[in-house]
N, C-alpha and C. Protein backbone atom coordinates (compact mmCIF):
# COMPACT_ATOMS: atom_id res chain seq x y z
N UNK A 1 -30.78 10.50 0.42
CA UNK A 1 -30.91 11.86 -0.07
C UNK A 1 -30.77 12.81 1.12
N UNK A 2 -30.01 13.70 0.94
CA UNK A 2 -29.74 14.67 1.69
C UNK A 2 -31.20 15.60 2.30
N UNK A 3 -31.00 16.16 3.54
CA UNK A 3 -32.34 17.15 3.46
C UNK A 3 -31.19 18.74 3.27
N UNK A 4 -32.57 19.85 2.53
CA UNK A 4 -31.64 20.83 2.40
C UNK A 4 -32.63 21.92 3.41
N UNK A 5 -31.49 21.98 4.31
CA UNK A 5 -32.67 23.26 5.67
C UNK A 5 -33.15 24.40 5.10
N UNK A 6 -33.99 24.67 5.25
CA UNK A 6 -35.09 25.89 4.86
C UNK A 6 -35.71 26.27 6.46
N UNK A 7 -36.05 27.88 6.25
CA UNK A 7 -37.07 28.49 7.33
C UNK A 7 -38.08 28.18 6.63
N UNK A 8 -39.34 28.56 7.58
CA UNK A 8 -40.73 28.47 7.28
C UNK A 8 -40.79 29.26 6.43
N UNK A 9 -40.39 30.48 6.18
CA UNK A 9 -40.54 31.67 5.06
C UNK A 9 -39.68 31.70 3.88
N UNK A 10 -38.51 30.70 4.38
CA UNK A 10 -38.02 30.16 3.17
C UNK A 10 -38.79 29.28 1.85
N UNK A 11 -39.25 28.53 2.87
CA UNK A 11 -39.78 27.75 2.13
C UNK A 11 -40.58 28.13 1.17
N UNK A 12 -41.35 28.98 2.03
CA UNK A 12 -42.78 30.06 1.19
C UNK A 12 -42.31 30.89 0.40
N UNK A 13 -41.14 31.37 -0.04
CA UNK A 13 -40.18 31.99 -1.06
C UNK A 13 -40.66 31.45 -2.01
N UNK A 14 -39.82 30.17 -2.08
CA UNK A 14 -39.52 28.71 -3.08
C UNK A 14 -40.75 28.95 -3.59
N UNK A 15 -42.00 28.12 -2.61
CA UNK A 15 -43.50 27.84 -3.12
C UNK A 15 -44.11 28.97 -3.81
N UNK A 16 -43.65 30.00 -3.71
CA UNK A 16 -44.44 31.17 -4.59
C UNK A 16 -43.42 31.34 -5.92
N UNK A 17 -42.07 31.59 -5.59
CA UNK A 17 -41.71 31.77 -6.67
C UNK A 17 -41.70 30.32 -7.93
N UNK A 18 -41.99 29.03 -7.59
CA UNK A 18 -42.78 27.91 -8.31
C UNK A 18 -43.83 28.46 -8.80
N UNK A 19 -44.94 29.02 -7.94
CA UNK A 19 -45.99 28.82 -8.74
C UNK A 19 -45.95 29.97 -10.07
N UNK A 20 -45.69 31.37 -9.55
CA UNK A 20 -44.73 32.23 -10.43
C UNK A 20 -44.70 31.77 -11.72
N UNK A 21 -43.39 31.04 -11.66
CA UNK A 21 -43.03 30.21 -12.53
C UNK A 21 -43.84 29.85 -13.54
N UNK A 22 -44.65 28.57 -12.98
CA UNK A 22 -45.30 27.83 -13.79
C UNK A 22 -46.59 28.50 -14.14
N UNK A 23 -47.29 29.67 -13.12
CA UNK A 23 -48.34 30.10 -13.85
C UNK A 23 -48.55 31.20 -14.54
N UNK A 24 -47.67 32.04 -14.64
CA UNK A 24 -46.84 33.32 -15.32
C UNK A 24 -46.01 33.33 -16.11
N UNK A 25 -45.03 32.84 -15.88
CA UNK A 25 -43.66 32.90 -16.55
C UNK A 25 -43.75 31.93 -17.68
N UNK A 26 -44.03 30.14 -17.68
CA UNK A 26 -44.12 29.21 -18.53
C UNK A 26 -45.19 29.32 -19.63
N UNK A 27 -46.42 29.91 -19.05
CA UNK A 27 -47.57 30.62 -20.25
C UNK A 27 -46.66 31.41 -21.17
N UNK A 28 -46.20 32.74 -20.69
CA UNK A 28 -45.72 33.92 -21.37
C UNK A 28 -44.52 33.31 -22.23
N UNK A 29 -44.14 32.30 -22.14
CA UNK A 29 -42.93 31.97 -22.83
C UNK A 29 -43.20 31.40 -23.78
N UNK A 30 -43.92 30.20 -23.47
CA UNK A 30 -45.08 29.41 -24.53
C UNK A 30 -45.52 30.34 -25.90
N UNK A 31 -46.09 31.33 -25.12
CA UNK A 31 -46.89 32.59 -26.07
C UNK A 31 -45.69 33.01 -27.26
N UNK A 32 -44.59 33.34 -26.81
CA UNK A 32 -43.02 33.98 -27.22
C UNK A 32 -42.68 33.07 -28.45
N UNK A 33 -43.06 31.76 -27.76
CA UNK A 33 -42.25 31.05 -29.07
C UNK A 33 -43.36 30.84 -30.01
N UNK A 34 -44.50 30.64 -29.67
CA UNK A 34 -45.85 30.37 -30.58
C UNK A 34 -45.33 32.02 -31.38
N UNK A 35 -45.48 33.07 -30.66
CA UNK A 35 -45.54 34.32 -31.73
C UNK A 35 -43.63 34.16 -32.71
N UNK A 36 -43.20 34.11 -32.38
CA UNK A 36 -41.43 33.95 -32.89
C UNK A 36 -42.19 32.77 -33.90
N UNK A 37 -42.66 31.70 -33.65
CA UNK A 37 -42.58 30.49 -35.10
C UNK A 37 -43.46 31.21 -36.32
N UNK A 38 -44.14 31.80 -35.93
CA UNK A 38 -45.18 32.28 -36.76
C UNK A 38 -44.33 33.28 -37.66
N UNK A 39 -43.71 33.58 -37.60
CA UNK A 39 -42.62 34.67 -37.85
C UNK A 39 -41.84 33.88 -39.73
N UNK A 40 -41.99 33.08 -39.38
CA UNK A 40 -41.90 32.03 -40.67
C UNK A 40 -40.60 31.15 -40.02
N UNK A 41 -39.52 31.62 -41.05
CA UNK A 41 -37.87 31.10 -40.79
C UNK A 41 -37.43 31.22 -39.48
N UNK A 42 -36.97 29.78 -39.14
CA UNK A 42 -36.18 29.61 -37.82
C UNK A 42 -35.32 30.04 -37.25
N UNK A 43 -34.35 29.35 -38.29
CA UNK A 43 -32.83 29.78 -38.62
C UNK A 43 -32.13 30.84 -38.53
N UNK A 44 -32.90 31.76 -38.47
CA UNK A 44 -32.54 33.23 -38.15
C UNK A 44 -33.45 34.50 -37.27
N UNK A 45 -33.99 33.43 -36.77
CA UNK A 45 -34.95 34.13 -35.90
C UNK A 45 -34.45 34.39 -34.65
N UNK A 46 -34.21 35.43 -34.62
CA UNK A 46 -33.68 35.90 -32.76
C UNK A 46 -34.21 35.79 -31.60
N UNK A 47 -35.44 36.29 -32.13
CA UNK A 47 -36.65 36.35 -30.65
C UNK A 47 -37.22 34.75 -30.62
N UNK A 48 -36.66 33.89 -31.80
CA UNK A 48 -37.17 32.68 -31.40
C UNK A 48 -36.21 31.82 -30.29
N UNK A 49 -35.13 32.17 -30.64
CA UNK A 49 -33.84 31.55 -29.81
C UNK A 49 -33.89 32.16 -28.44
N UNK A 50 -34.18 33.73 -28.18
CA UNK A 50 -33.92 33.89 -27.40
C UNK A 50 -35.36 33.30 -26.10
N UNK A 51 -36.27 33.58 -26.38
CA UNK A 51 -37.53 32.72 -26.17
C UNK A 51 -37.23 31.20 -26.17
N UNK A 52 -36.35 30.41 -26.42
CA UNK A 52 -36.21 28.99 -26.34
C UNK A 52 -35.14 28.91 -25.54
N UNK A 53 -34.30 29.73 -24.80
CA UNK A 53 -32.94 30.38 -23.94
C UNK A 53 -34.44 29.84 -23.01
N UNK A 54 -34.80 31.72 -22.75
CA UNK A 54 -35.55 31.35 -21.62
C UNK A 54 -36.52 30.41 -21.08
N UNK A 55 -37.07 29.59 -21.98
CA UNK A 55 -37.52 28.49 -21.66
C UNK A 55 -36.85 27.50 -21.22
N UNK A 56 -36.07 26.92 -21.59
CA UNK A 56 -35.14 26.21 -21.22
C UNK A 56 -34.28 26.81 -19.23
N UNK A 57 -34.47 27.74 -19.27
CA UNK A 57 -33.93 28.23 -17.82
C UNK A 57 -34.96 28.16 -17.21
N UNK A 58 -36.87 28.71 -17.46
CA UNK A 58 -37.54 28.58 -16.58
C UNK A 58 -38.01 27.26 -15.78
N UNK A 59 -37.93 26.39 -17.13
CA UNK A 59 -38.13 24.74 -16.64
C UNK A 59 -36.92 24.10 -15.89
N UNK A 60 -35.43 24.89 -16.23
CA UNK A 60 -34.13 24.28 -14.86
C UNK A 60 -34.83 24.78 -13.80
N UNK A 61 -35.38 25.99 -13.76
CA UNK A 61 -35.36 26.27 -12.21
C UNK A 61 -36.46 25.36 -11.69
N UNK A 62 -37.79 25.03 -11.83
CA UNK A 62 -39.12 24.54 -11.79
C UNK A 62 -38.77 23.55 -11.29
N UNK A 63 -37.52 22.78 -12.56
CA UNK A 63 -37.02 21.26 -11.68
C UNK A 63 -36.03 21.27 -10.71
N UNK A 64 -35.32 22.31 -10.43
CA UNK A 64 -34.24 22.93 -9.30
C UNK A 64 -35.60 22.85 -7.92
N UNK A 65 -36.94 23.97 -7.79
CA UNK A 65 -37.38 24.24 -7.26
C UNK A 65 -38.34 23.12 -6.49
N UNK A 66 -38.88 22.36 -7.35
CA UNK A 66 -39.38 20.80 -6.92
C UNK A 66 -38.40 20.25 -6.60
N UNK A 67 -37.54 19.98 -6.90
CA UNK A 67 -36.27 19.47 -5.79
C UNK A 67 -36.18 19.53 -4.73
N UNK A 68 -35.92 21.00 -4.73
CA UNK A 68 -35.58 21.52 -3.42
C UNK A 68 -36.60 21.17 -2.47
N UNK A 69 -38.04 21.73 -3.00
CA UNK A 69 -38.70 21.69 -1.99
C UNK A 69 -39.38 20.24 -1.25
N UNK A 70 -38.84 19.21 -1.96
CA UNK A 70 -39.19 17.81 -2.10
C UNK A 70 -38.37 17.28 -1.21
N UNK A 71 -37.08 18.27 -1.27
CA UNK A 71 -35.72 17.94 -0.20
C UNK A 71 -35.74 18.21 0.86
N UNK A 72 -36.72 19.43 1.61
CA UNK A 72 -36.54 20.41 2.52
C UNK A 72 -36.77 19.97 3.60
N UNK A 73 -36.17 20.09 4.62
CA UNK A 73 -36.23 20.25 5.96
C UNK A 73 -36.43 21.56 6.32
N UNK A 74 -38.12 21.89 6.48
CA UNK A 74 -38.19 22.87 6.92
C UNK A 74 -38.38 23.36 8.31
N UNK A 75 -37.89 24.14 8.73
CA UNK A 75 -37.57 24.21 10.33
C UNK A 75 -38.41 25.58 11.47
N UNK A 76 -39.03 25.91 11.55
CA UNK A 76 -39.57 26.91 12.22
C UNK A 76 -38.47 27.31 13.44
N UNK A 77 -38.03 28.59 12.78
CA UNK A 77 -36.85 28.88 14.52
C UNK A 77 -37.96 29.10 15.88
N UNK A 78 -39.37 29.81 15.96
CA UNK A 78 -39.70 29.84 16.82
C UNK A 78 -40.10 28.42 17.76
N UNK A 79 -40.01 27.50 17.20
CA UNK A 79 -40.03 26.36 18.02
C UNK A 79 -38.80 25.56 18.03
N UNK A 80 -37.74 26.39 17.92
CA UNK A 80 -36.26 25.37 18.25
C UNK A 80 -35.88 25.90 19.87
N UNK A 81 -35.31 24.86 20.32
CA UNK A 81 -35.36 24.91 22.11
C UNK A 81 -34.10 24.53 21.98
N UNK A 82 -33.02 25.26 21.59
CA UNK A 82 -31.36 24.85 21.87
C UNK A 82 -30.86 25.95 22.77
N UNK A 83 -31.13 25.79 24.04
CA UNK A 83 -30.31 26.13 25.23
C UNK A 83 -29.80 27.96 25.15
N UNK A 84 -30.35 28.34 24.10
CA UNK A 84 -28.87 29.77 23.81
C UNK A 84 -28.24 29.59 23.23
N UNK A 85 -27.91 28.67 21.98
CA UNK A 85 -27.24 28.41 21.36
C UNK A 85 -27.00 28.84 20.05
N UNK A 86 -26.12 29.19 18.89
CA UNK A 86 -26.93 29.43 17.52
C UNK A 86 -26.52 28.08 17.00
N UNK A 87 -27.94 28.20 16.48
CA UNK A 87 -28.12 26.71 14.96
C UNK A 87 -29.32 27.60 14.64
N UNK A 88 -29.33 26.74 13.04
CA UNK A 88 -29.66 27.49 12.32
C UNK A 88 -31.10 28.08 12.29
N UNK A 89 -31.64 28.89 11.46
CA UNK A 89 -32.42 29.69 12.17
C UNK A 89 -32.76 30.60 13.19
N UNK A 90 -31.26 30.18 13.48
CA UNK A 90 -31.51 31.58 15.37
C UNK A 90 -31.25 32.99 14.40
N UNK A 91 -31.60 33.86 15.39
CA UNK A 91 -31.44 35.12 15.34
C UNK A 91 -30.24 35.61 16.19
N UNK A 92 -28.83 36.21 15.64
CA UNK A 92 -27.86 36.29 16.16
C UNK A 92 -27.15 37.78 16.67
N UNK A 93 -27.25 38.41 17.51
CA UNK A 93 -26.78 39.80 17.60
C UNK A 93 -25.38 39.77 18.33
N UNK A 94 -24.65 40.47 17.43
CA UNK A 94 -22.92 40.05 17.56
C UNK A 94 -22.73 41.24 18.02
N UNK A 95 -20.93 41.73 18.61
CA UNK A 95 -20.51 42.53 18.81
C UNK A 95 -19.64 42.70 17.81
N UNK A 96 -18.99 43.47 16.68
CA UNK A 96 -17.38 43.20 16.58
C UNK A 96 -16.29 43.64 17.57
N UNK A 97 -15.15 43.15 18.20
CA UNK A 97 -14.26 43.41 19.39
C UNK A 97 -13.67 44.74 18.97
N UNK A 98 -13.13 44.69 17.53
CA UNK A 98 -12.39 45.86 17.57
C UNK A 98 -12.95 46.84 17.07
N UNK A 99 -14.78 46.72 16.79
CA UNK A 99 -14.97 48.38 16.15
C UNK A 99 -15.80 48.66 17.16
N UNK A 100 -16.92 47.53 17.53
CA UNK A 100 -17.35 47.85 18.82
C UNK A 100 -19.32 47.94 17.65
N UNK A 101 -19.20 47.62 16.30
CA UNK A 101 -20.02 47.34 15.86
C UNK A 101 -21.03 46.77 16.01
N UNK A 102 -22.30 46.74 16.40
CA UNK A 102 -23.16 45.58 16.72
C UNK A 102 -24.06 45.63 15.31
N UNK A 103 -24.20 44.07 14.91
CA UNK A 103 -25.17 43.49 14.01
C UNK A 103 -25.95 42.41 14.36
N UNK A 104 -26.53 42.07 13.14
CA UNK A 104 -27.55 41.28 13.69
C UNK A 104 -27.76 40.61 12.37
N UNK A 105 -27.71 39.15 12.55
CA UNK A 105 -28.01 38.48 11.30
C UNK A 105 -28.59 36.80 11.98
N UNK A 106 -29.52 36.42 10.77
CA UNK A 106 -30.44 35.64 11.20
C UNK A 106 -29.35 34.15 10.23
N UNK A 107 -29.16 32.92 10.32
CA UNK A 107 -28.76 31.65 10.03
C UNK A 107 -30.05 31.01 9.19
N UNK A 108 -29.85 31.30 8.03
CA UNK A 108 -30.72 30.58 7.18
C UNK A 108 -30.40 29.52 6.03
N UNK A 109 -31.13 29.00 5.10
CA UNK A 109 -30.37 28.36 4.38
C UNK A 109 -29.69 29.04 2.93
N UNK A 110 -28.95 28.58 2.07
CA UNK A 110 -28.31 28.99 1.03
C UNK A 110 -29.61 29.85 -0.01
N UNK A 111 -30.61 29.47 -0.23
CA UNK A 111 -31.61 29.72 -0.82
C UNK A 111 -32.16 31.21 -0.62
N UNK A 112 -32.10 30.88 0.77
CA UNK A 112 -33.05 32.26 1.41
C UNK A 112 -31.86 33.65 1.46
N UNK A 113 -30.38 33.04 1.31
CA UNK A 113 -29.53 34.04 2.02
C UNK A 113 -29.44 35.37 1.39
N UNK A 114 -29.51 36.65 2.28
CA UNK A 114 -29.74 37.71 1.32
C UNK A 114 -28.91 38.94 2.74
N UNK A 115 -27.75 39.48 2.23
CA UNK A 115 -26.95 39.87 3.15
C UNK A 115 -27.23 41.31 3.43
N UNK A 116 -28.27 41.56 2.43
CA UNK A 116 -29.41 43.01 2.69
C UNK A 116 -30.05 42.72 3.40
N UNK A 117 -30.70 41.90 3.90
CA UNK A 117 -31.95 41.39 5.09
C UNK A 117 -31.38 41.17 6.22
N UNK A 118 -29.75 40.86 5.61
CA UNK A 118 -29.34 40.43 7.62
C UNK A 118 -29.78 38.94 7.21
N UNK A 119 -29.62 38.03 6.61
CA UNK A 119 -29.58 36.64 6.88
C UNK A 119 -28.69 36.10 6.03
N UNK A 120 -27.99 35.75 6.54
CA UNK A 120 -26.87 34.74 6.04
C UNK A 120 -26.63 33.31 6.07
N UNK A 121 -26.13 32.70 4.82
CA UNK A 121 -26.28 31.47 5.02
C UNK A 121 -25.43 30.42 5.73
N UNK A 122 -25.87 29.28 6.32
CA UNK A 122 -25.61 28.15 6.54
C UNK A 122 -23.75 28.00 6.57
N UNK A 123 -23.55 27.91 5.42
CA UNK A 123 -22.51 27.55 5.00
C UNK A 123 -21.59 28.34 4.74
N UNK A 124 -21.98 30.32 4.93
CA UNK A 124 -20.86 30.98 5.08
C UNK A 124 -20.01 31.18 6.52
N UNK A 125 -18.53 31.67 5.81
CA UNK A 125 -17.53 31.67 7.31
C UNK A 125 -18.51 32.01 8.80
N UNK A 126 -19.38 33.21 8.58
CA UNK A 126 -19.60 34.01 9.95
C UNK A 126 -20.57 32.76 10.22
N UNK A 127 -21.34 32.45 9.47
CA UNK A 127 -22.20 31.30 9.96
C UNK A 127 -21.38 30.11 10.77
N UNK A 128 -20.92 29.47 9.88
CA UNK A 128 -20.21 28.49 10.58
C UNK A 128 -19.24 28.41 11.60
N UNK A 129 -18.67 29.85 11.93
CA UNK A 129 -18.17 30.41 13.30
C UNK A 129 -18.58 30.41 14.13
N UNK A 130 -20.55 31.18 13.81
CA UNK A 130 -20.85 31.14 15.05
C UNK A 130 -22.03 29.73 15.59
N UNK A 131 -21.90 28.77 14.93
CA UNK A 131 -23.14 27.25 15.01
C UNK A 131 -22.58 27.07 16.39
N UNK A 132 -22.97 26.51 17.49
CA UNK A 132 -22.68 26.39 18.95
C UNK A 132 -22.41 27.47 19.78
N UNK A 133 -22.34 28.50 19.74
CA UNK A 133 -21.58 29.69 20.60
C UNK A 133 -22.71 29.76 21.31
N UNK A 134 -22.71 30.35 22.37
CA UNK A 134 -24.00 31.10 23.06
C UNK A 134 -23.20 32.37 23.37
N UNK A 135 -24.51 33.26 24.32
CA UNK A 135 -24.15 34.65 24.12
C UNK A 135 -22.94 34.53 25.30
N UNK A 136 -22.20 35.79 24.90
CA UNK A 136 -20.87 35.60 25.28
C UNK A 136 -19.54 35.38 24.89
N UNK A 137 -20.35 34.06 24.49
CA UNK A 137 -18.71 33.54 23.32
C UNK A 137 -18.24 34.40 22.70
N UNK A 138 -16.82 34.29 21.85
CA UNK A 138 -16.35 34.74 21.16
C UNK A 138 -16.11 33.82 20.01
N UNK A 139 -16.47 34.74 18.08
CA UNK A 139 -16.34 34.13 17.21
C UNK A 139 -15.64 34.38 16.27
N UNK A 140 -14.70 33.46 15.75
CA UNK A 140 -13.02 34.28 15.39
C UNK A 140 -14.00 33.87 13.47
N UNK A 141 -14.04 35.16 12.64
CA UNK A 141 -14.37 34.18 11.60
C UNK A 141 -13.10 34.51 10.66
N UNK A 142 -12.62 34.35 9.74
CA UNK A 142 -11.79 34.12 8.80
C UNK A 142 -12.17 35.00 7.19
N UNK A 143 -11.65 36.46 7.63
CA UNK A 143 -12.58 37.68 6.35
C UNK A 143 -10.78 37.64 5.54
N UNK A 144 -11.59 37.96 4.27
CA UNK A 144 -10.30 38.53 3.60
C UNK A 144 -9.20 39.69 4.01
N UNK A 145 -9.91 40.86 5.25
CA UNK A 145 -8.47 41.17 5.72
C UNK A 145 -7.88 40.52 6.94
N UNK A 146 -8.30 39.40 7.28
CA UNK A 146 -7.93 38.31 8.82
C UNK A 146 -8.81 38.43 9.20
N UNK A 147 -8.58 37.75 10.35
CA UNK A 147 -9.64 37.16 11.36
C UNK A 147 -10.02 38.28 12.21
N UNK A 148 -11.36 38.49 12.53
CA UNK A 148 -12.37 38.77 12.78
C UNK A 148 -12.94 38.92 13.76
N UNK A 149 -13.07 39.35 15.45
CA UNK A 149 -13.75 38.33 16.38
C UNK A 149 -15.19 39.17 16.86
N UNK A 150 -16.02 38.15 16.86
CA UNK A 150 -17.05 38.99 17.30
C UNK A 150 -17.95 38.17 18.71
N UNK A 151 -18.62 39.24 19.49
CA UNK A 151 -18.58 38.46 20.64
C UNK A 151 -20.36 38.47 20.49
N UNK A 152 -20.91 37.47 20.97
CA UNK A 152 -22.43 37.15 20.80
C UNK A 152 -22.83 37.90 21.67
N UNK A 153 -23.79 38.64 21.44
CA UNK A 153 -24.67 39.54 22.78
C UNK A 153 -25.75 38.66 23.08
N UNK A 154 -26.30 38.37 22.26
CA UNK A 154 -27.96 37.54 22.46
C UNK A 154 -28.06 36.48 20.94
N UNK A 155 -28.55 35.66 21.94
CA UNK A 155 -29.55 34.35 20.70
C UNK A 155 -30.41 34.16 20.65
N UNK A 156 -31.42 34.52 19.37
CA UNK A 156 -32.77 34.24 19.55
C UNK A 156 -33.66 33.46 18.74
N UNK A 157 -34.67 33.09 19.12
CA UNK A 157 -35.65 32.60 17.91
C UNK A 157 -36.83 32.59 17.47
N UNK A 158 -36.74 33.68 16.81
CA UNK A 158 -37.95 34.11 16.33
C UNK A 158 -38.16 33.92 14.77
């Protein structure tokens, strides 16, 4: 079985939005269909179907979410010791060459990725451009109007 990388705060995402889940969300749904049966006829009951929709999605995710977290390699960036390097979890502050842009985005996993926060995942282009670079390098990534280059200012891990 594969491990699937998570941050420490990733993880704690997952674990809250589980409990969420199961101690909020799976009651209130329960309740939905108990009030919808009472309703008499099935067969044409809307709020019963649609209440048995969402049940059916809250328990995929629950078993998505125990998965995951059963899977996880969870990783604390403040205790990764890779030389200046980015892997995942670093904290990455880029240049772009030709606008002269500086950003800053953190290497997290697919789960956590949220491109409003500045963390991006694992497995997208800029990510996987920049896994080994240290500051300095240059990282060519591959955008829908061409390639891209951006030069690393600093690697960090926090």
């Amino acid at each position: 079985m594969s491990k699937i990388p998570l941050t420490v705060n990733g993880a704690e995402l997952l674990r809250q939005e589980l409990h969420r889940l199961k101690t909020v969300e799976r009651p209130a749904v329960i309740n939905a269909i108990a009030e919808a049966r009472a309703q008499g006829d099935l067969s044409e009951n809307a709020e019963y179907d649609a209440a048995k929709e969402k049940q059916s999605f809250i328990e995929g995710r629950i078993v998505e979410l125990e998965f995951k977290l059963g899977s996880a390699q969870v990783i604390d960036p403040k205790t990764i010791n890779a030389d200046g390097r980015c892997v995942f979890g670093a904290t990455v502050i880029m240049e772009d060459v030709s606008t002269g842009d500086v950003v800053t985005y953190q290497i997290v996993g697919e789960d956590e990725a949220d491109i409003r926060q500045r963390k991006i995942s694992i497995s997208s282009p800029i990510a996987r451009a920049l896994i080994s670079k240290s500051a300095g390098d240059i990282a060519e990534v591959q955008a829908p109007g061409g390639v891209r280059e951006y030069e690393i200012v600093e690697v960090q891990y926090i």
